[in-house]
C-alpha atoms as a PDB file:
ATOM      1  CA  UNK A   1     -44.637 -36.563  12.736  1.00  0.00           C
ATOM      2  CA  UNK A   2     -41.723 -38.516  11.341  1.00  0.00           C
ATOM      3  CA  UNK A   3     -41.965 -40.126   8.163  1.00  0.00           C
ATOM      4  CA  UNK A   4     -42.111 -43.954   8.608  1.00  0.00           C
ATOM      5  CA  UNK A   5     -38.963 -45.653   7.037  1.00  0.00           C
ATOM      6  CA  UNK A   6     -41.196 -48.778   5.831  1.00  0.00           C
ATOM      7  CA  UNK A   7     -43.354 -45.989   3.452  1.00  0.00           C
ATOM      8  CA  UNK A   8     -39.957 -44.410   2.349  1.00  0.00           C
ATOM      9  CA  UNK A   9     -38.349 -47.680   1.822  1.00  0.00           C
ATOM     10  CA  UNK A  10     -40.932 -48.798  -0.328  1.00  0.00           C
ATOM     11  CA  UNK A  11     -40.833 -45.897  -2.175  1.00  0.00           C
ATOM     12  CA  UNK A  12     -37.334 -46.279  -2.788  1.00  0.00           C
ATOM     13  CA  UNK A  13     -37.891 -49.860  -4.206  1.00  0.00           C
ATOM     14  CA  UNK A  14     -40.659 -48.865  -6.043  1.00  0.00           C
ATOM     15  CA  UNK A  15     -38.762 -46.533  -8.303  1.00  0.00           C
ATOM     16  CA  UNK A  16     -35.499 -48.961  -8.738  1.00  0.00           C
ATOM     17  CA  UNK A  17     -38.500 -50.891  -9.881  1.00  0.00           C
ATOM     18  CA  UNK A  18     -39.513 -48.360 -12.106  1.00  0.00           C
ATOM     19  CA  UNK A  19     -35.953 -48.115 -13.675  1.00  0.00           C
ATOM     20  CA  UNK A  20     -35.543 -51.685 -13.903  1.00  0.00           C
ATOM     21  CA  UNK A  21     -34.712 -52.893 -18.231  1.00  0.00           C
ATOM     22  CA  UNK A  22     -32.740 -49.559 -19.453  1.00  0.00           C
ATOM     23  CA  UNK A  23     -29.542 -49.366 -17.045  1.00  0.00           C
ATOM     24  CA  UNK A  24     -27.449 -51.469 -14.567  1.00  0.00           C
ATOM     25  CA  UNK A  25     -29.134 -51.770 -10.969  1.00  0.00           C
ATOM     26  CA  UNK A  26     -26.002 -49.984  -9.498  1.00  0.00           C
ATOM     27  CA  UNK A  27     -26.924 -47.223 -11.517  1.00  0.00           C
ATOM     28  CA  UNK A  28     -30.860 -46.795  -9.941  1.00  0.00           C
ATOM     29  CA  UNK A  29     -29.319 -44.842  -7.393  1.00  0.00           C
ATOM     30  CA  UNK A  30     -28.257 -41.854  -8.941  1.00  0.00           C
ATOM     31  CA  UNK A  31     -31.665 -41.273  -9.987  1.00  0.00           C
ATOM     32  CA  UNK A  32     -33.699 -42.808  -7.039  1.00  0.00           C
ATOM     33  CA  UNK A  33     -31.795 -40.900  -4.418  1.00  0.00           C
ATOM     34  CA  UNK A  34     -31.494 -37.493  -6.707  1.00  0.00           C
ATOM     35  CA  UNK A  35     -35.381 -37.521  -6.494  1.00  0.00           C
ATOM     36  CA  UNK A  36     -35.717 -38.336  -2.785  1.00  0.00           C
ATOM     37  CA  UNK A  37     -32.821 -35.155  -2.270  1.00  0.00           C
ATOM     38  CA  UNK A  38     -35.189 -32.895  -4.439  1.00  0.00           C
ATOM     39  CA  UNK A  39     -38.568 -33.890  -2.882  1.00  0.00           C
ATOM     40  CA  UNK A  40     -36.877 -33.326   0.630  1.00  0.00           C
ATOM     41  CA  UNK A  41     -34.959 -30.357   0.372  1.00  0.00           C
ATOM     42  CA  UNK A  42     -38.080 -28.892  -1.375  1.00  0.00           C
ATOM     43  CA  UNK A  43     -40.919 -29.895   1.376  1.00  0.00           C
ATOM     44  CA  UNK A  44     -37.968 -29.135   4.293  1.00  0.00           C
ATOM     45  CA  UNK A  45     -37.074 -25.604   3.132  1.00  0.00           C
ATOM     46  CA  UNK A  46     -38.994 -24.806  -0.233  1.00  0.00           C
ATOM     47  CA  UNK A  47     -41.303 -22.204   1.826  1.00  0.00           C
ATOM     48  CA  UNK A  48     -38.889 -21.645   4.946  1.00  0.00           C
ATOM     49  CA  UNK A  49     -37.802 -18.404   6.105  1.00  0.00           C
ATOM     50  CA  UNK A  50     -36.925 -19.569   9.839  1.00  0.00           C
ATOM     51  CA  UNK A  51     -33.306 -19.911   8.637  1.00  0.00           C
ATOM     52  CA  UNK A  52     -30.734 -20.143   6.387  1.00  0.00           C
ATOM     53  CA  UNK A  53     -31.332 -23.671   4.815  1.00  0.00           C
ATOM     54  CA  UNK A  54     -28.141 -26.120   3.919  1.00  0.00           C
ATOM     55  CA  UNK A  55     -29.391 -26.200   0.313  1.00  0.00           C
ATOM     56  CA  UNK A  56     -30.883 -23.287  -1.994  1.00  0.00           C
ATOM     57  CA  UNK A  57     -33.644 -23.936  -3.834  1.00  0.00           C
ATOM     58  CA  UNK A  58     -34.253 -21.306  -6.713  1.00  0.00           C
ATOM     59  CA  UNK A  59     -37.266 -20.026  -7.915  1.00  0.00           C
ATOM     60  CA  UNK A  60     -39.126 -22.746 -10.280  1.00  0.00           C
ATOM     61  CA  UNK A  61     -36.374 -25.599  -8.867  1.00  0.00           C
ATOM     62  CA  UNK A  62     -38.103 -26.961  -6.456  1.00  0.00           C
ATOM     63  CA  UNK A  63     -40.154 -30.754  -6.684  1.00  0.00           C
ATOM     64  CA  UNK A  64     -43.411 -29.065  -7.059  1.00  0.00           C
ATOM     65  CA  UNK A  65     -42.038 -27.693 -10.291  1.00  0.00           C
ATOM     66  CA  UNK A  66     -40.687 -30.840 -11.295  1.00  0.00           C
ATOM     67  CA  UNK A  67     -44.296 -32.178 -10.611  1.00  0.00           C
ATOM     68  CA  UNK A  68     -45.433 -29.592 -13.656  1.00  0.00           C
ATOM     69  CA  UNK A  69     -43.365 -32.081 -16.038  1.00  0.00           C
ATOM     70  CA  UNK A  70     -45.639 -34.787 -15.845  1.00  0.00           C
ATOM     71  CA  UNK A  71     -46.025 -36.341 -19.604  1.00  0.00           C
ATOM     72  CA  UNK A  72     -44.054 -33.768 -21.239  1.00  0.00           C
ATOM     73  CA  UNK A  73     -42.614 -34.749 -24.077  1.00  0.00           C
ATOM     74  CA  UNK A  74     -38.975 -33.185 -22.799  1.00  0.00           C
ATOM     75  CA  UNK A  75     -39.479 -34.012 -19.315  1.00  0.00           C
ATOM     76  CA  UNK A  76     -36.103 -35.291 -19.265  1.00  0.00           C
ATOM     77  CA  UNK A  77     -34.693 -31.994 -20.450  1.00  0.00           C
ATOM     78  CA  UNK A  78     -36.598 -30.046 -18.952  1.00  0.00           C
ATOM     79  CA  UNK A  79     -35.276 -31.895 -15.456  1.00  0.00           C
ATOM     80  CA  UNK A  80     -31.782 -31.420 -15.749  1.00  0.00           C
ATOM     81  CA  UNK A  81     -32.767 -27.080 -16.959  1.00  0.00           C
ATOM     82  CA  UNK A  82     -35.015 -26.332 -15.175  1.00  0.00           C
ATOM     83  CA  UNK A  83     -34.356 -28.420 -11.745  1.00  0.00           C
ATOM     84  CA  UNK A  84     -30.822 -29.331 -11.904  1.00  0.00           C
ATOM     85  CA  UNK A  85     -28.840 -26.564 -13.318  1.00  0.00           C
ATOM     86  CA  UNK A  86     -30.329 -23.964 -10.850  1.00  0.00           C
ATOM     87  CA  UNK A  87     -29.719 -25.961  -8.390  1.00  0.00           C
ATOM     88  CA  UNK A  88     -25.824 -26.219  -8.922  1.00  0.00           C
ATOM     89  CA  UNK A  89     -25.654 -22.565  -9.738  1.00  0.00           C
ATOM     90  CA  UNK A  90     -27.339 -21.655  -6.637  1.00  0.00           C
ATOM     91  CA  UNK A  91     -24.978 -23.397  -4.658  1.00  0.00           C
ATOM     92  CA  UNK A  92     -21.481 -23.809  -4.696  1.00  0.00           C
ATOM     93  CA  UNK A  93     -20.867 -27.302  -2.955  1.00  0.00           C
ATOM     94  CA  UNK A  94     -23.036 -28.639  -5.851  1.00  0.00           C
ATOM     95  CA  UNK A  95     -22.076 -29.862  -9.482  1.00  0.00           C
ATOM     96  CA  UNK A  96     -23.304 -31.345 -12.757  1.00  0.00           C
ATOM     97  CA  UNK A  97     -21.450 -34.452 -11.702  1.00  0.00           C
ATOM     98  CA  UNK A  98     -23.459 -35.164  -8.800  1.00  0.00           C
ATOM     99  CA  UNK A  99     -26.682 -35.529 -10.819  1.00  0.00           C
ATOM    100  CA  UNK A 100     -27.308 -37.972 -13.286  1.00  0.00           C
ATOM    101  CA  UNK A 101     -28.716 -37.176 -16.586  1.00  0.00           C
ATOM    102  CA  UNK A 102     -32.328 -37.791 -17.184  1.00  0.00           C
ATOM    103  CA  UNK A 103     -32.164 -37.008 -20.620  1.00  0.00           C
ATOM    104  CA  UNK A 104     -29.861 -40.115 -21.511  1.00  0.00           C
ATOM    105  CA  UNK A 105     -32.318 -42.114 -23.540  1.00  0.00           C
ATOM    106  CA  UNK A 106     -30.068 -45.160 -23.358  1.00  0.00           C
ATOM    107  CA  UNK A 107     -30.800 -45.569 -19.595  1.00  0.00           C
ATOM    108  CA  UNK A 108     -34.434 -44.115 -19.377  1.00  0.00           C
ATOM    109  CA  UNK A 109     -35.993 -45.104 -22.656  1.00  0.00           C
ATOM    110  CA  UNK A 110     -36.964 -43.270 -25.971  1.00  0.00           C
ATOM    111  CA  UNK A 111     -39.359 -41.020 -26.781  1.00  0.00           C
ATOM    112  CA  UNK A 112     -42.890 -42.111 -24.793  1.00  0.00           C
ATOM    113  CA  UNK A 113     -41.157 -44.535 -22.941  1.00  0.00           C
ATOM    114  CA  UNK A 114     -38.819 -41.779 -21.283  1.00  0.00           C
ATOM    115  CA  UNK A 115     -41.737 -39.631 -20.612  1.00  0.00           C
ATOM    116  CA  UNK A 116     -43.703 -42.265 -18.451  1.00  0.00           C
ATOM    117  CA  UNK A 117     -41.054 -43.487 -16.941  1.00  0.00           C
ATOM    118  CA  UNK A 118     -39.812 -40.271 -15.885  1.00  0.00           C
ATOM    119  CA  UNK A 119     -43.878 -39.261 -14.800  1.00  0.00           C
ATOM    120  CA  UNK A 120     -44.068 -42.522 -13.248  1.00  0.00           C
ATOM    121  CA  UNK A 121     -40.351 -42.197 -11.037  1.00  0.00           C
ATOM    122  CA  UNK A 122     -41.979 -38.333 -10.019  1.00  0.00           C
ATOM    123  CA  UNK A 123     -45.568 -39.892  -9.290  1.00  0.00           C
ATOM    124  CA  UNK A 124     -43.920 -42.145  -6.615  1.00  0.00           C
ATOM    125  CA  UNK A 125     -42.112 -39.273  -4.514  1.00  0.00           C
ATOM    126  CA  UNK A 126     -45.706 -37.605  -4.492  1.00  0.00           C
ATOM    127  CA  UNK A 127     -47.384 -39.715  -2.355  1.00  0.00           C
ATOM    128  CA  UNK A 128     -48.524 -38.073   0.876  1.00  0.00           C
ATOM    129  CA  UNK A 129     -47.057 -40.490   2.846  1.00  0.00           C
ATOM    130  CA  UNK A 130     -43.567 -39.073   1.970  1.00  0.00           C
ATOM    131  CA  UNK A 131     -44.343 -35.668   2.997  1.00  0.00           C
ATOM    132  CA  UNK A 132     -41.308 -34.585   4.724  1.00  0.00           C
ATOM    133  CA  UNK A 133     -42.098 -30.807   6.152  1.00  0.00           C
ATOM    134  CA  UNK A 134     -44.248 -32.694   8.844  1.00  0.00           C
ATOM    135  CA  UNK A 135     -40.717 -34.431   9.373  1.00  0.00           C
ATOM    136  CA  UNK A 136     -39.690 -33.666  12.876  1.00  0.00           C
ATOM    137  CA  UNK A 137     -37.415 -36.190  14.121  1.00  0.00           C
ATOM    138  CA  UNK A 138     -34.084 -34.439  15.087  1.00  0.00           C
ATOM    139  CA  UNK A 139     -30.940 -35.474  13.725  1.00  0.00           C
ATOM    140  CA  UNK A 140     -32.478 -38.310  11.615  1.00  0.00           C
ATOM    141  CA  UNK A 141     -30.212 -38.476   8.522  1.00  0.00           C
ATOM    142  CA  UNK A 142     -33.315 -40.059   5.453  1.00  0.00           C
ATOM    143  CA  UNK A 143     -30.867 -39.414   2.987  1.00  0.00           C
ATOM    144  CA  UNK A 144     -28.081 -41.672   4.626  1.00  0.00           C
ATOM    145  CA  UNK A 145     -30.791 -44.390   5.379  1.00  0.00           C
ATOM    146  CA  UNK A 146     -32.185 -44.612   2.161  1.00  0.00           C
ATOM    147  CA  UNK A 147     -28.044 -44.733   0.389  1.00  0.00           C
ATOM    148  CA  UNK A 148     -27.748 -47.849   2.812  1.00  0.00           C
ATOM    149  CA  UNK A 149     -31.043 -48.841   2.201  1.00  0.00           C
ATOM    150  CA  UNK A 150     -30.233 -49.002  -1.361  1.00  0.00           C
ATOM    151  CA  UNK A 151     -26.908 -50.139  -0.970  1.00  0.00           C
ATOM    152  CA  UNK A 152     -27.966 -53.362   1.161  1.00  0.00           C
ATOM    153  CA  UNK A 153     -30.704 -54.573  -1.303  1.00  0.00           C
ATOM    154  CA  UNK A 154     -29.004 -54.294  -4.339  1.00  0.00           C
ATOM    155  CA  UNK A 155     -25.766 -56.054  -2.906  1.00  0.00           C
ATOM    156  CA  UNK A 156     -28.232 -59.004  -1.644  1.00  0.00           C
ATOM    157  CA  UNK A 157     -29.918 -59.244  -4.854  1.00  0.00           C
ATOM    158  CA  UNK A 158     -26.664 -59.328  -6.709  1.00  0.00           C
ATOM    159  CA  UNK A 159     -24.481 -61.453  -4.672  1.00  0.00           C
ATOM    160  CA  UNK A 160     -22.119 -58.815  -4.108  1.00  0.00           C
ATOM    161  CA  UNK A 161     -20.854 -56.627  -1.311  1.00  0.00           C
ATOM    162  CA  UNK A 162     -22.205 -53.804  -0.142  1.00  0.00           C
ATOM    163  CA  UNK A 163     -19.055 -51.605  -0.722  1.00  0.00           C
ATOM    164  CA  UNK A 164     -19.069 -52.493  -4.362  1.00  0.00           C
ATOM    165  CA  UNK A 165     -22.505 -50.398  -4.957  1.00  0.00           C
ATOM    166  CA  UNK A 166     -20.615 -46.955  -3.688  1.00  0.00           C
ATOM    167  CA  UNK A 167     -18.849 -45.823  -6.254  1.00  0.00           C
END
């Protein structure tokens, strides 16, 4: 069953919502679209031995691991360790400076205020709704939608054009 893109876009806006006060809006997306990547590639190939996937996903990288972070006091640490940096050493097209750092308490908060918001951001990718092994529609490019998808609301709610949100 394909995920519906009303549920994921909602999603999406939920957690820009969740980042809103600590960085510029143009920045949501690193984060927002780093956890939709991890939550994908880790229901789409976490447990699949059909083929070779696109993206590696070592042992205690995945999103369910992420989910073991929950209201730890170095969640944001622990993300870019224990999630991240396997992730770009287990593949080569990947590197540090695709991922944003969510350990940067000037963006994400302080302290107890890092730690929810950082639970809160991985409690929104959980929701069953966004469950995307039972994904099956061919060719359908989620990551792609949910860039524009971003892209588009944060250029109407600025003023600005689209193209200004890429770089």
């Amino acid at each position: 069953m394909a995920i519906k893109k009303s549920e994921l876009y909602s999603s999406l806006w939920a957690s820009c919502d969740e980042l809103r006060g600590g960085m510029d809006a143009s920045q949501y997306k690193d984060y927002v679209l780093f956890m939709l990547f991890i939550k994908y590639i880790s229901d789409k190939y976490a447990d699949s031995d059909d083929f070779a996937p696109p993206v590696i996903i070592p042992e205690g990288a995945s999103f369910v691991d992420m989910v073991q972070l929950k209201g730890k006091s170095d969640i944001g640490d622990k993300i870019n360790t224990r999630i991240i940096q396997p992730l770009i050493e287990a593949n080569q097209r990947l590197a540090r400076s695709d991922f944003p750092d969510f350990n940067d308490p000037n963006k994400l908060g302080e302290d107890k205020a890092m730690v929810d918001r950082l639970t809160n951001l991985i409690s929104i990718f959980q929701k069953p709704e966004l469950d995307f092994a039972k994904n099956r529609a061919e060719h359908d490019d989620i990551l792609g939608d949910a860039y524009e998808y971003l892209m588009r609301h944060f250029a109407s709610e600025s003023g600005k054009s689209k193209g200004q949100f890429y770089a």
